[in-house]
N, C-alpha and C. Protein backbone atom coordinates (compact mmCIF):
# COMPACT_ATOMS: atom_id res chain seq x y z
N UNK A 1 -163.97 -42.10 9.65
CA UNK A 1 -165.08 -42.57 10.49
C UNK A 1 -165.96 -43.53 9.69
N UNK A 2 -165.82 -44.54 10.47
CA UNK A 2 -166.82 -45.71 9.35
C UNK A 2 -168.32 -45.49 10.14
N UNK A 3 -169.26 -45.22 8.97
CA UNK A 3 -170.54 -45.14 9.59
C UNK A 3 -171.65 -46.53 9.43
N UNK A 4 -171.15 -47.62 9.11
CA UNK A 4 -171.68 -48.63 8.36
C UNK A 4 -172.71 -49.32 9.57
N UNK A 5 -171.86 -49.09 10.84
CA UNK A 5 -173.10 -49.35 11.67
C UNK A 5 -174.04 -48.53 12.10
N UNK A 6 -173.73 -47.37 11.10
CA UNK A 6 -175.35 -46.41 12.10
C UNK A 6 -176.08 -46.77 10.81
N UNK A 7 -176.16 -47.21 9.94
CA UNK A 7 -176.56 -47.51 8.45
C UNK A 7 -178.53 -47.77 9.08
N UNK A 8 -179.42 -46.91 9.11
CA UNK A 8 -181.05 -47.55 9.71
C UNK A 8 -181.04 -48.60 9.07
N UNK A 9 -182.27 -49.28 9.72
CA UNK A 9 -183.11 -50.79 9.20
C UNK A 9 -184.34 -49.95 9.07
N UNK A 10 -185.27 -50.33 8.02
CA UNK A 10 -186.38 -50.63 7.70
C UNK A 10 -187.24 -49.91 9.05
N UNK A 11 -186.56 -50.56 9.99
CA UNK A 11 -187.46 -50.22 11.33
C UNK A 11 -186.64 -49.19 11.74
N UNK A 12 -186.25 -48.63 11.73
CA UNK A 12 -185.34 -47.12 12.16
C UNK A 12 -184.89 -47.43 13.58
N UNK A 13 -183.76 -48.22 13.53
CA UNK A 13 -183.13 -49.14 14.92
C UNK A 13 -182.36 -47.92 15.54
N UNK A 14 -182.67 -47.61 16.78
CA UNK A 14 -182.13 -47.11 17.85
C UNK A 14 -180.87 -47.54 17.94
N UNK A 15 -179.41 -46.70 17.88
CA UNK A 15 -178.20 -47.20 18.56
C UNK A 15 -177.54 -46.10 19.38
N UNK A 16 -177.34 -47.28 20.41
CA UNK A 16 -176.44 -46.33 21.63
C UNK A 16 -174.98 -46.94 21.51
N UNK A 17 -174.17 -45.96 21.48
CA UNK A 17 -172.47 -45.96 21.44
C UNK A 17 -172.42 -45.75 22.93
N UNK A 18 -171.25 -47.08 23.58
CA UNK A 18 -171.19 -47.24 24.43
C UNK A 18 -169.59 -46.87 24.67
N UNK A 19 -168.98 -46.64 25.70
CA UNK A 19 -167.25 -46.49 26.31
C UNK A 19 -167.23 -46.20 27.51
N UNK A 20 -165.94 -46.29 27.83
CA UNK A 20 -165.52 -45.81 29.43
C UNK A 20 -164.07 -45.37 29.42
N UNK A 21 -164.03 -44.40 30.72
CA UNK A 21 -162.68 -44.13 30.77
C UNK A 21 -161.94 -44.30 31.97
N UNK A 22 -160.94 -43.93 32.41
CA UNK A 22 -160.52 -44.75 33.54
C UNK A 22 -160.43 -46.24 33.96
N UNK A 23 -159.74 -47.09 32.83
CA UNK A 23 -159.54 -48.33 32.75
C UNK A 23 -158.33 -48.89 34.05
N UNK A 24 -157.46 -47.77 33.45
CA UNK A 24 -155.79 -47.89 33.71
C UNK A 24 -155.66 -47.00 35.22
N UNK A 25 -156.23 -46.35 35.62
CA UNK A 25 -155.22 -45.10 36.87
C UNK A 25 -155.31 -46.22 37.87
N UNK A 26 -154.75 -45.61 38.99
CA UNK A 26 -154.25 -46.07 39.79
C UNK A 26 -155.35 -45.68 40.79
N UNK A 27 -156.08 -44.53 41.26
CA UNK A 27 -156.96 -43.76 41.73
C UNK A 27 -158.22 -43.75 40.85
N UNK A 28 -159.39 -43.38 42.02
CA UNK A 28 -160.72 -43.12 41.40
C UNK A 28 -161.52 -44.06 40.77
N UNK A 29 -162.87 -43.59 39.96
CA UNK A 29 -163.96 -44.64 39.95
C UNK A 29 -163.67 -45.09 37.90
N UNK A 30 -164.18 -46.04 37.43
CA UNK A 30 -164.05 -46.34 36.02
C UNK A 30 -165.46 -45.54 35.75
N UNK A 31 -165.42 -44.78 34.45
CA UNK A 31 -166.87 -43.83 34.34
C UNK A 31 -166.94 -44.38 33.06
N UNK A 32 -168.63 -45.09 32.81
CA UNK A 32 -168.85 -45.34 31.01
C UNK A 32 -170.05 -44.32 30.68
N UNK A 33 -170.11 -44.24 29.69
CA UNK A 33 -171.06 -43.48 28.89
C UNK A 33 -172.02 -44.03 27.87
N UNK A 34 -172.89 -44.07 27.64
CA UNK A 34 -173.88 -44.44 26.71
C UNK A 34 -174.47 -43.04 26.11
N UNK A 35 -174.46 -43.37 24.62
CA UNK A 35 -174.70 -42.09 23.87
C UNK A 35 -176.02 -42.14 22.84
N UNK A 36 -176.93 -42.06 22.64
CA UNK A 36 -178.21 -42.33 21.26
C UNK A 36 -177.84 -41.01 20.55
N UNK A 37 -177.15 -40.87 19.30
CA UNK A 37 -177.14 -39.81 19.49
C UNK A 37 -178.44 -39.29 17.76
N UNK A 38 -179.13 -38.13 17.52
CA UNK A 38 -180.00 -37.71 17.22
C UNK A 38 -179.49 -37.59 15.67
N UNK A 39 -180.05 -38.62 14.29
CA UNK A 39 -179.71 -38.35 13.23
C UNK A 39 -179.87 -37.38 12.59
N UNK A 40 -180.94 -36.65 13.16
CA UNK A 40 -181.32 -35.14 12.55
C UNK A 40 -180.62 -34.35 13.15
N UNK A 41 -179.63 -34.51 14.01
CA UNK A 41 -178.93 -33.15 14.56
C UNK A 41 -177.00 -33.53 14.27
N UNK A 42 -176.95 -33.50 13.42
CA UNK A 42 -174.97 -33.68 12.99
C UNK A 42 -174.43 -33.12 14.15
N UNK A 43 -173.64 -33.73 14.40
CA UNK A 43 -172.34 -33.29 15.46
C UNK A 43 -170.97 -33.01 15.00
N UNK A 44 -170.28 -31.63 14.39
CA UNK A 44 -169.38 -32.12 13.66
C UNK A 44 -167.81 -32.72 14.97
N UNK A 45 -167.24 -32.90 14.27
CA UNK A 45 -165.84 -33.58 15.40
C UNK A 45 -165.46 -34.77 15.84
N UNK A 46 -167.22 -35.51 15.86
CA UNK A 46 -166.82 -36.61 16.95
C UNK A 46 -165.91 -37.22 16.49
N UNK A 47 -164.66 -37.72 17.73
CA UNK A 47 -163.69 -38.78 17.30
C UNK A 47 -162.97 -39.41 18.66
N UNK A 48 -162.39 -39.98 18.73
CA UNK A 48 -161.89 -40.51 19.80
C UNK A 48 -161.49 -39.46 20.75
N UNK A 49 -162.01 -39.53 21.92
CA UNK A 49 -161.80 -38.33 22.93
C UNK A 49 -160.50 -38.55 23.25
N UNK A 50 -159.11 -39.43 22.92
CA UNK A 50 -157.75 -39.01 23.61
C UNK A 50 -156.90 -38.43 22.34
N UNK A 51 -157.43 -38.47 21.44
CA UNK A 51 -157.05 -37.04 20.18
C UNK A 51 -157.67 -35.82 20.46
N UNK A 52 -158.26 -35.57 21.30
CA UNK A 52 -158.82 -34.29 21.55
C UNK A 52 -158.00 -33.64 22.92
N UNK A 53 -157.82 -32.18 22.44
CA UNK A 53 -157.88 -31.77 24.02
C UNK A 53 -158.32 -31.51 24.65
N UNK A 54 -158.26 -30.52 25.88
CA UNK A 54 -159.42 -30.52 26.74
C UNK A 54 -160.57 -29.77 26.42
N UNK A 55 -160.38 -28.31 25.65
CA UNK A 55 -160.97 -27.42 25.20
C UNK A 55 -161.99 -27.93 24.47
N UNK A 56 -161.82 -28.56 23.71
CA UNK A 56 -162.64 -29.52 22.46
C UNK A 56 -163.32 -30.32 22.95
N UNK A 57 -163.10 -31.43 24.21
CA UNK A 57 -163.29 -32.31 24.80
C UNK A 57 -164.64 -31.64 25.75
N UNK A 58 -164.57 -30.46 26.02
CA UNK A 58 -165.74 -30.08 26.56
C UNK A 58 -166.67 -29.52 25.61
N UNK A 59 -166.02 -28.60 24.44
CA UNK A 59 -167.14 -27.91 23.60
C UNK A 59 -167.61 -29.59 22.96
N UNK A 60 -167.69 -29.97 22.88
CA UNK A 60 -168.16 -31.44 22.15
C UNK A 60 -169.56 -31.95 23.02
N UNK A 61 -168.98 -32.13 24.69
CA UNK A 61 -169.74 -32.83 25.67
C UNK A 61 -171.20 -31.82 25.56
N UNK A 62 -170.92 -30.59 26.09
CA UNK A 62 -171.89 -29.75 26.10
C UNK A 62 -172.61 -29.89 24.50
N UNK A 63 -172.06 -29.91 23.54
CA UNK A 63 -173.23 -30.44 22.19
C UNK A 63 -173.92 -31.51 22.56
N UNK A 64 -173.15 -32.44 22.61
CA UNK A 64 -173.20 -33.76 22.88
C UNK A 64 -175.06 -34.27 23.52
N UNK A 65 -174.78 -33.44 24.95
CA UNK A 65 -175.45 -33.39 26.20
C UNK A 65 -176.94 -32.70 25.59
N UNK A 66 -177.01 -31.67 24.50
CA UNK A 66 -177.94 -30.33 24.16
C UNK A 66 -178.92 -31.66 23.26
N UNK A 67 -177.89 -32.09 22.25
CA UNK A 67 -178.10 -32.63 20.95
C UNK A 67 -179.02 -33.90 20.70
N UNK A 68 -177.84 -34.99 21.59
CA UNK A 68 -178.16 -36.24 21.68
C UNK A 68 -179.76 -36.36 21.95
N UNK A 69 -180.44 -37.39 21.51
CA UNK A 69 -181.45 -38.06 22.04
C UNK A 69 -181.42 -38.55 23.16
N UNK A 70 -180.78 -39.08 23.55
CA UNK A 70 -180.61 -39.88 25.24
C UNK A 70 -178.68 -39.72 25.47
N UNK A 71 -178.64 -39.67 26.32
CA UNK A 71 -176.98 -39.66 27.14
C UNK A 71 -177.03 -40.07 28.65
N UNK A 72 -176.39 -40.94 29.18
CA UNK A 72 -176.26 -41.70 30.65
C UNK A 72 -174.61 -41.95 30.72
N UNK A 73 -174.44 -41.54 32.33
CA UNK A 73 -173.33 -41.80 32.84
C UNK A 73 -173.52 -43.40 34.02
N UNK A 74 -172.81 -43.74 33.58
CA UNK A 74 -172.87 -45.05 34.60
C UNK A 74 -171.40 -45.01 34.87
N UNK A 75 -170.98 -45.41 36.91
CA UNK A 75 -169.57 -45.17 37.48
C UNK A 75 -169.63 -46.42 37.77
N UNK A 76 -168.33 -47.21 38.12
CA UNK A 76 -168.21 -48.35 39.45
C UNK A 76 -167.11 -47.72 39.97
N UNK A 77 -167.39 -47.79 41.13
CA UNK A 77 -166.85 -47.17 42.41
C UNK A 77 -165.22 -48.01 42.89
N UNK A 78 -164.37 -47.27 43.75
CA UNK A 78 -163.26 -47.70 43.53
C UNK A 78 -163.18 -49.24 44.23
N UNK A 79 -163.92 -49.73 45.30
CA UNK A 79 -164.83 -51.06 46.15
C UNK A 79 -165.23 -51.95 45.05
N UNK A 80 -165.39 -51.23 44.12
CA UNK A 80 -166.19 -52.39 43.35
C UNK A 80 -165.00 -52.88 42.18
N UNK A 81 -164.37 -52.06 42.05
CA UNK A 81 -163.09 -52.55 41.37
C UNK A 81 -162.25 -53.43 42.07
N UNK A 82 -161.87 -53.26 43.37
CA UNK A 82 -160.66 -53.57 43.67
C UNK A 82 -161.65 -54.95 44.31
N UNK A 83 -163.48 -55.28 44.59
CA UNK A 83 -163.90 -56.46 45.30
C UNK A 83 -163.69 -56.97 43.88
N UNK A 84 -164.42 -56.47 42.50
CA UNK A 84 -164.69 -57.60 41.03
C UNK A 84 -163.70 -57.67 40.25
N UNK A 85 -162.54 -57.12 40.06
CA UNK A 85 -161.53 -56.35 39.21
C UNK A 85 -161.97 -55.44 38.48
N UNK A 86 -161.11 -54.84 37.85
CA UNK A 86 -161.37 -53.98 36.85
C UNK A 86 -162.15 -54.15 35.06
N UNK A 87 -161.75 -55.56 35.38
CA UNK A 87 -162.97 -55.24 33.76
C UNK A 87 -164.43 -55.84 34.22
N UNK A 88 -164.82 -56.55 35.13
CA UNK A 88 -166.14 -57.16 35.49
C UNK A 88 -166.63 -55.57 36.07
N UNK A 89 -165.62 -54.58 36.58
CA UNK A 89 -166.22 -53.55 36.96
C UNK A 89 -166.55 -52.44 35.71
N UNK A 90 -165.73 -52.32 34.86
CA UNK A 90 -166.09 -51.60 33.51
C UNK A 90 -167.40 -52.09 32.88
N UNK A 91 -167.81 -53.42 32.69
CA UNK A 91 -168.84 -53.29 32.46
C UNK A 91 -169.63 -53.86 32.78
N UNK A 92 -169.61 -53.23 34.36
CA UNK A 92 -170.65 -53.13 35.36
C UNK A 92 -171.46 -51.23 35.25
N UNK A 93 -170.27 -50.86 34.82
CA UNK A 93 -170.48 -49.67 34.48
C UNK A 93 -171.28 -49.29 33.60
N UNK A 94 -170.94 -49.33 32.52
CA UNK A 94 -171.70 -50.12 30.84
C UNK A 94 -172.57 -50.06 31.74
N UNK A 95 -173.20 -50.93 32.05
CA UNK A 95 -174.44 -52.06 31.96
C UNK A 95 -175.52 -50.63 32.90
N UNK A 96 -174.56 -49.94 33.70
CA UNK A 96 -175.24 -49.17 34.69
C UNK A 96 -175.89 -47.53 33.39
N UNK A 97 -174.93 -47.37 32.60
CA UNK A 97 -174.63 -46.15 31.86
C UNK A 97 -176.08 -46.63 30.82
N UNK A 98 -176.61 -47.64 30.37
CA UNK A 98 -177.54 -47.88 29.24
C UNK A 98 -178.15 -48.05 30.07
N UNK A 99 -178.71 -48.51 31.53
CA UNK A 99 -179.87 -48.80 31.62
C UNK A 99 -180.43 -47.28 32.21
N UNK A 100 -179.47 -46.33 32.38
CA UNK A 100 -179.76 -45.27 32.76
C UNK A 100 -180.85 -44.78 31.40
N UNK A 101 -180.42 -44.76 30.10
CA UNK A 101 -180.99 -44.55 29.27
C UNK A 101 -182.28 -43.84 29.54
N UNK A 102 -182.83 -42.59 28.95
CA UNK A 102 -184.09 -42.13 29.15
C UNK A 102 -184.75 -43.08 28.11
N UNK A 103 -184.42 -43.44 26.87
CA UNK A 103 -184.78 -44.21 25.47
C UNK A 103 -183.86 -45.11 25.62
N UNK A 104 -185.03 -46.57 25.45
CA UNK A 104 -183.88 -47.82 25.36
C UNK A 104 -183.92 -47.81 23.46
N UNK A 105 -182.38 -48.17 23.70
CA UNK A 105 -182.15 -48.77 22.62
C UNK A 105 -182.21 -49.88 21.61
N UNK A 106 -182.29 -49.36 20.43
CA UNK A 106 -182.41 -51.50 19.62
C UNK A 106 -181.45 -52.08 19.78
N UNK A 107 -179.99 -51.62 19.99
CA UNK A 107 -178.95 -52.12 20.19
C UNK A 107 -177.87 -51.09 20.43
N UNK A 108 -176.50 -51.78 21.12
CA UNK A 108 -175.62 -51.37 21.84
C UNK A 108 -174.28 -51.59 21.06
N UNK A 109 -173.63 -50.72 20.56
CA UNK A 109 -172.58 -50.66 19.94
C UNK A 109 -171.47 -50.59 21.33
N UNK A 110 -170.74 -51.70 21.81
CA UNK A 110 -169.81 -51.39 22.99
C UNK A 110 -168.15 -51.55 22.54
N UNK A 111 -167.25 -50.09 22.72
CA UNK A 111 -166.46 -50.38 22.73
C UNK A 111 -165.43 -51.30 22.92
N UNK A 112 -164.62 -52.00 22.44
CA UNK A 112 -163.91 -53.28 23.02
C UNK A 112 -164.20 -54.37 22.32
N UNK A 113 -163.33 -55.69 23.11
CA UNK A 113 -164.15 -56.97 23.15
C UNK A 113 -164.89 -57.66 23.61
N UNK A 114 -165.39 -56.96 24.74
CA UNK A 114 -166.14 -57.46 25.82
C UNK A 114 -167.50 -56.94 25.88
N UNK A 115 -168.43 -57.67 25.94
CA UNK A 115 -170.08 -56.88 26.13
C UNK A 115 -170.50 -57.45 27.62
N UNK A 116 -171.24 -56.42 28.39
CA UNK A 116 -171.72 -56.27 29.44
C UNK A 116 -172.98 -56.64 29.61
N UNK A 117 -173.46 -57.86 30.73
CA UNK A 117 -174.67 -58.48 30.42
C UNK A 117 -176.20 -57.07 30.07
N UNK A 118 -177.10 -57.36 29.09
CA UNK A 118 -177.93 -56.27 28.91
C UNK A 118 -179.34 -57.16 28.48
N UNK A 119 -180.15 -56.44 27.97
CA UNK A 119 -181.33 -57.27 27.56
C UNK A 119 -181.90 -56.89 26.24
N UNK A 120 -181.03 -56.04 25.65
CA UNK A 120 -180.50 -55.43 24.77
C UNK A 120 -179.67 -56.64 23.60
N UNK A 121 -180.31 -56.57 22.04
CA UNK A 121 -178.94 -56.62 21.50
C UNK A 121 -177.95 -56.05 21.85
N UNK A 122 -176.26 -57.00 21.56
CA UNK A 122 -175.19 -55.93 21.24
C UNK A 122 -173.82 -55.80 20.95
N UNK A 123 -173.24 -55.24 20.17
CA UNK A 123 -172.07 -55.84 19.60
C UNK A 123 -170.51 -54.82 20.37
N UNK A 124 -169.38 -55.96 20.49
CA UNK A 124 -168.27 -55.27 21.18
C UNK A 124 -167.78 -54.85 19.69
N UNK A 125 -166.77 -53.60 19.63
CA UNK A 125 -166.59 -53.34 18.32
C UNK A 125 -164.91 -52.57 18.44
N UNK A 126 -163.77 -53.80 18.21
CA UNK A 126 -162.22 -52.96 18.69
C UNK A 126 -162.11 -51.69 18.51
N UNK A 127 -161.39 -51.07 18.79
CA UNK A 127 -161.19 -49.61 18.56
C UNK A 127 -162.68 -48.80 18.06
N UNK A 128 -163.67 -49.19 18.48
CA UNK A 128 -164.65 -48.86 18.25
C UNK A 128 -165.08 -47.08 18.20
N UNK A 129 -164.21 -46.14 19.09
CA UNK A 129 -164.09 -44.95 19.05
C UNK A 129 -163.95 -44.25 18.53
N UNK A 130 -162.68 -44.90 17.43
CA UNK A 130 -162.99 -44.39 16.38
C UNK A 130 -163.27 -44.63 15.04
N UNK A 131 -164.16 -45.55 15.17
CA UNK A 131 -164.75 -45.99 13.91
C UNK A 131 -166.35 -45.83 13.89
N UNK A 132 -167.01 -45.56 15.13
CA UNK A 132 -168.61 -45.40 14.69
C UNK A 132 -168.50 -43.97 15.91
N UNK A 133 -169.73 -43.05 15.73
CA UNK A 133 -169.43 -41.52 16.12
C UNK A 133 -170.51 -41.42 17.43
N UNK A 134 -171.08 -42.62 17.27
CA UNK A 134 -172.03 -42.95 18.52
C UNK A 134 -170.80 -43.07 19.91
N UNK A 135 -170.14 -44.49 19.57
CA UNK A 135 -169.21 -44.44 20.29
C UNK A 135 -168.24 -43.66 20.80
N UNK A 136 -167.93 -42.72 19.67
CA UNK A 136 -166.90 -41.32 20.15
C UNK A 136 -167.54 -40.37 21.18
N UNK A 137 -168.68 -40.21 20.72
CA UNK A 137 -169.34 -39.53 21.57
C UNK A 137 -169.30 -40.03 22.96
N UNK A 138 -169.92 -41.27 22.92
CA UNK A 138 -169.57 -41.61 24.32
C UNK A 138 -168.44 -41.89 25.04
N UNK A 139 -167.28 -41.98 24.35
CA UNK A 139 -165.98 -41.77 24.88
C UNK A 139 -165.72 -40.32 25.21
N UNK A 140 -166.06 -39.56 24.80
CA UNK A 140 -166.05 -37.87 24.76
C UNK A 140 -167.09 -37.82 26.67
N UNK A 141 -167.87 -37.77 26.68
CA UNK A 141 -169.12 -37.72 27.82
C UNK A 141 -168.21 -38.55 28.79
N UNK A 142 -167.59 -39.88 28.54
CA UNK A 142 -167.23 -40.58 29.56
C UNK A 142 -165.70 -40.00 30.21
N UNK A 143 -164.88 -39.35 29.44
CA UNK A 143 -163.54 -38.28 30.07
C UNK A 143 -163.86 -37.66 30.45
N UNK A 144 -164.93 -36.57 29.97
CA UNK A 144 -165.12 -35.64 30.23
C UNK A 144 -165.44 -35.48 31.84
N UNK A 145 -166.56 -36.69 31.64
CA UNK A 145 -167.16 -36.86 33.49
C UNK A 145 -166.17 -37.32 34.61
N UNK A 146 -165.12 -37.90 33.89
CA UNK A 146 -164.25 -38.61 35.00
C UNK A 146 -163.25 -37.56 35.38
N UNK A 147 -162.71 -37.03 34.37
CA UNK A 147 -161.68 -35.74 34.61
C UNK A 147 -162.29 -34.94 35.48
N UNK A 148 -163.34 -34.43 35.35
CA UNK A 148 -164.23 -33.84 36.21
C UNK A 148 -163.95 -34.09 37.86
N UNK A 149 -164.86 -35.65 38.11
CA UNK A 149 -164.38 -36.29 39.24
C UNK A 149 -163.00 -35.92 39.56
N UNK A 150 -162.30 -36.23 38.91
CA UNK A 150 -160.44 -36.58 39.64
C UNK A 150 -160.56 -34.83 39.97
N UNK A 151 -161.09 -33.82 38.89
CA UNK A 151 -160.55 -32.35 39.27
C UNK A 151 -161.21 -32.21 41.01
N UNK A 152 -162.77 -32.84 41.34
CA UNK A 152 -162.94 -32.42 42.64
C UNK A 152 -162.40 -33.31 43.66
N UNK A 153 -161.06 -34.73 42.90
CA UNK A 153 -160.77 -35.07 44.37
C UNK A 153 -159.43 -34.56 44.62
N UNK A 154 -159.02 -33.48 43.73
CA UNK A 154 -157.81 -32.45 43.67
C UNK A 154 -158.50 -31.80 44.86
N UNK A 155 -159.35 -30.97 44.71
CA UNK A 155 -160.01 -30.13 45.72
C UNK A 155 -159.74 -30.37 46.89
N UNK A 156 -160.10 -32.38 47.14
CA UNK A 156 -160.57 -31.99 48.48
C UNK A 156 -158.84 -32.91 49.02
N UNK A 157 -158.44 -33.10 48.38
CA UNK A 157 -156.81 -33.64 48.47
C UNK A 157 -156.12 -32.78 47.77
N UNK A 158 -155.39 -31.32 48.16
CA UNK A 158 -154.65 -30.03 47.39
C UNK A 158 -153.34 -30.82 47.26
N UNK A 159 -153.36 -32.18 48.26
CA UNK A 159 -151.41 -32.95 47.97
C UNK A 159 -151.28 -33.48 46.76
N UNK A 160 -152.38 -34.31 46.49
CA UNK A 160 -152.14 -34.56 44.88
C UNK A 160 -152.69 -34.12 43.91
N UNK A 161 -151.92 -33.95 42.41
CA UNK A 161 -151.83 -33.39 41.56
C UNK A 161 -153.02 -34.50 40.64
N UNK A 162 -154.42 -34.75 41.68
CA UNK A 162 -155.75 -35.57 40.50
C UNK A 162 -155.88 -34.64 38.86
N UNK A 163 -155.50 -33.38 39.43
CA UNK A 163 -156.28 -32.48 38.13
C UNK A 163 -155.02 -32.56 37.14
N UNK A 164 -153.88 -32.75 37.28
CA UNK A 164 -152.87 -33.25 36.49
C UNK A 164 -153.14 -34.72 35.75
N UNK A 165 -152.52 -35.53 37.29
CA UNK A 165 -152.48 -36.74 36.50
C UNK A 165 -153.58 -37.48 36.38
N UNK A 166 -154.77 -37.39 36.77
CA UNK A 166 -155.51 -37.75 36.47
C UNK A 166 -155.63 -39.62 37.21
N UNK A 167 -155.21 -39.56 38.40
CA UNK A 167 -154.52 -40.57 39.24
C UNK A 167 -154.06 -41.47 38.56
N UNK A 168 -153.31 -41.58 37.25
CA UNK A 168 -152.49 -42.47 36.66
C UNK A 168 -151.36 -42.76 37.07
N UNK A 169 -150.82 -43.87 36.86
CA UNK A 169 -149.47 -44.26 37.85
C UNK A 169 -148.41 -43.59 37.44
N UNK A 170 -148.80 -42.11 37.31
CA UNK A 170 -147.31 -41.41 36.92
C UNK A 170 -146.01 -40.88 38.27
N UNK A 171 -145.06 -41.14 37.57
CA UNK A 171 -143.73 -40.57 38.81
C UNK A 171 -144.64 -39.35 39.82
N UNK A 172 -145.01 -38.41 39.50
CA UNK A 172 -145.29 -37.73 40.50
C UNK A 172 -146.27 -38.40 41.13
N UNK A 173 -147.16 -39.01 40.60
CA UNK A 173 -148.21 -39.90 41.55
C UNK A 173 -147.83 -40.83 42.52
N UNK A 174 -146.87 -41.37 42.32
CA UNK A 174 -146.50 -42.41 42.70
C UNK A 174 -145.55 -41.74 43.75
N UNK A 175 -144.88 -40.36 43.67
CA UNK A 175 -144.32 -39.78 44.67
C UNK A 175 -144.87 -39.23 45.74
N UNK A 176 -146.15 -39.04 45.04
CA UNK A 176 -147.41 -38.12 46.30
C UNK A 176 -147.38 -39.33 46.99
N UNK A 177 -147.74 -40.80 46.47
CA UNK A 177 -148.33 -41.91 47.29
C UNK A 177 -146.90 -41.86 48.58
N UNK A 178 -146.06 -41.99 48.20
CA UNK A 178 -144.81 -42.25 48.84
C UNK A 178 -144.83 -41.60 50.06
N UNK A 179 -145.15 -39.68 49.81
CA UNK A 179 -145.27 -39.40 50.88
C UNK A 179 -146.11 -38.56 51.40
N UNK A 180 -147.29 -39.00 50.78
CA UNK A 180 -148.73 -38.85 52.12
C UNK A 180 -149.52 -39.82 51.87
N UNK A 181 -148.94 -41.40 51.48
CA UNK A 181 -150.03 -42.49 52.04
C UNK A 181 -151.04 -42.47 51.10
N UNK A 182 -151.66 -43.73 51.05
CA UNK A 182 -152.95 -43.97 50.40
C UNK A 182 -154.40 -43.04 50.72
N UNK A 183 -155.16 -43.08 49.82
CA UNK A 183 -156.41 -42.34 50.07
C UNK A 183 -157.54 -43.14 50.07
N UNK A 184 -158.78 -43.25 50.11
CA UNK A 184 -159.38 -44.15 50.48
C UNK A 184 -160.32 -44.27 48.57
N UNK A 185 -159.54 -43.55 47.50
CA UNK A 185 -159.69 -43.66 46.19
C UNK A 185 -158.84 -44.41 45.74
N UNK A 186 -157.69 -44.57 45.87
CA UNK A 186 -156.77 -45.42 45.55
C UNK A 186 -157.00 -47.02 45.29
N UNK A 187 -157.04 -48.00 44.31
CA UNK A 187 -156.89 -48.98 44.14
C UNK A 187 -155.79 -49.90 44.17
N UNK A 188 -156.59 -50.28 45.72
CA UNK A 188 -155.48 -51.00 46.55
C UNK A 188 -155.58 -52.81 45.97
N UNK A 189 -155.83 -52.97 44.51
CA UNK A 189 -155.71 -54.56 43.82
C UNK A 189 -154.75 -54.27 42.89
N UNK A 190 -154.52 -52.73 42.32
CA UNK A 190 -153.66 -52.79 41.56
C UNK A 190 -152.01 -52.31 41.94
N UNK A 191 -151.10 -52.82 40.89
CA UNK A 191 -149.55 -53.06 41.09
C UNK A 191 -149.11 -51.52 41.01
N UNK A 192 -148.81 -50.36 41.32
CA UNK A 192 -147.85 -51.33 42.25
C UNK A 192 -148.67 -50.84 43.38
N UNK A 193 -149.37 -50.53 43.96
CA UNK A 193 -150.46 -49.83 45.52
C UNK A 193 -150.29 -50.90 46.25
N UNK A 194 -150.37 -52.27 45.16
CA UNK A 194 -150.88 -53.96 46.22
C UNK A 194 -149.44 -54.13 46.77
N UNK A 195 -148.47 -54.34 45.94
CA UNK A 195 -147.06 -54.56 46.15
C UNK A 195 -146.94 -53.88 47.79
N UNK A 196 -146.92 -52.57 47.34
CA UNK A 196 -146.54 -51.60 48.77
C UNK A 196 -147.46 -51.72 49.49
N UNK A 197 -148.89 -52.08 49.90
CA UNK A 197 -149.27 -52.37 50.77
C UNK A 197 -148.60 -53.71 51.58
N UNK A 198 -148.86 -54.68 50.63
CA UNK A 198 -148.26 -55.78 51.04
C UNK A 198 -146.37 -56.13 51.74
N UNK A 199 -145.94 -54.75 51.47
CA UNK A 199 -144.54 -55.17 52.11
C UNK A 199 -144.88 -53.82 53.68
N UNK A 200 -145.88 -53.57 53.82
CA UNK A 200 -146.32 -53.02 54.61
C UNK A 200 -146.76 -53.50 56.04
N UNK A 201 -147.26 -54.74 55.48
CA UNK A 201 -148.15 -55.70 56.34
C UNK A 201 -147.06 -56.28 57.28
C-alpha cells in the first residue's frame, strides 16, 4: 500500500478516496463511494475490495462507516447510463458521492483515469485501489452498497440469480434474459441486451 498520497501538508489537507462499482454488468445502477477517512482511527485491511470476500467486505464497510470522518454513496441510475453511457455516468456518480460529503475535502484522490467535473482539487490515480487506503475504502463502501442493491432486485425478481451474478453478463444471466425477457434494470445500450433488442424490432 503506497501511502505517499495521504503524506499531510503543513495545512493538514483533507483527502477523500474516491471509486465505483458496477462499471461492467449488464443490469442495475453504477454505485461510487467517497471515503475521508480519520488519521487518528487505523483501519487495518483496507485493500482493493475484489481481493476480498464477502465476509470481510462487510466487516470492513461497517468499520469503515463507524470510523471514517465523512463517507457518501453517490448512484447513476440505469436511464442515465444507457441516455450518457457508462463512463459520463460513473462519474456522474463520483461527482454525486463527494458532493454528498458531510466534510468537503482539500482534494479528491479518484480512482482511474478519468476525473469527474468537481470544485474540488483532484487527481485520477490507475489502479488507485490499491495503492492509497482512502481509495480502498471507498471501493470497499462502493460493492458493498451495490451488491446490496442487486441482493434486493433478487427479491423482487426470485427468476434471476442478481444475488449470484450480480447482473454480470454471465451464461446464466444471459439465460434468465433468454427466458423471461428484459427488466426495466437491464441496460438496454449495452452488447449484447442492444444486439437482441435490436433483432427484435
Amino acid at each position: 500500500m503506497d501511502d505517499n498520497y495521504l503524506i499531510k501538508s503543513p495545512h493538514n489537507l483533507l483527502i477523500a478516496g474516491v471509486d465505483e462499482a458496477g462499471r461492467g454488468p449488464l443490469a442495475g445502477p453504477v454505485v461510487a463511494a467517497a471515503v475521508i477517512l480519520d488519521p487518528q482511527k487505523h483501519i487495518d485491511g483496507l485493500v482493493d475490495s475484489k481481493v476480498l470476500n464477502e465476509r470481510k467486505r462487510d466487516s470492513l464497510f461497517d468499520l469503515i462507516k463507524a470510523d471514517a470522518l465523512s463517507w457518501s454513496i453517490g448512484i447513476a441510475a440505469v436511464e442515465e447510463i444507457d441516455e450518457f453511457n457508462i463512463l459520463q455516468a460513473t462519474l456522474l456518480a463520483m461527482q454525486r458521492a463527494i458532493n454528498g460529503l458531510t466534510i468537503q475535502p482539500d482534494k479528491a484522490l479518484i480512482d482511474g483515469n478519468c476525473l469527474p467535473k468537481l470544485l474540488i482539487p483532484a487527481q485520477a490515480i490507475v489502479k488507485g485501489d490499491s495503492k492509497v487506503k482512502a481509495i480502498s475504502a471507498a471501493s470497499i463502501v462502493a460493492k458493498v452498497t451495490r451488491d446490496r442493491i442487486m441482493l434486493d432486485y433478487h427479491n423482487q425478481h426470485p427468476d434471476y440469480a442478481f444475488h449470484l451474478h450480480k447482473g454480470y453478463g454471465t451464461k446464466q444471466h444471459l439465460k434468465e434474459i433468454e427466458q423471461f425477457g428484459f427488466l426495466p434494470i437491464h441496460r438496454k445500450s449495452f452488447n449484447p441486451l442492444r444486439t437482441l433488442l435490436l433483432q427484435k424490432q
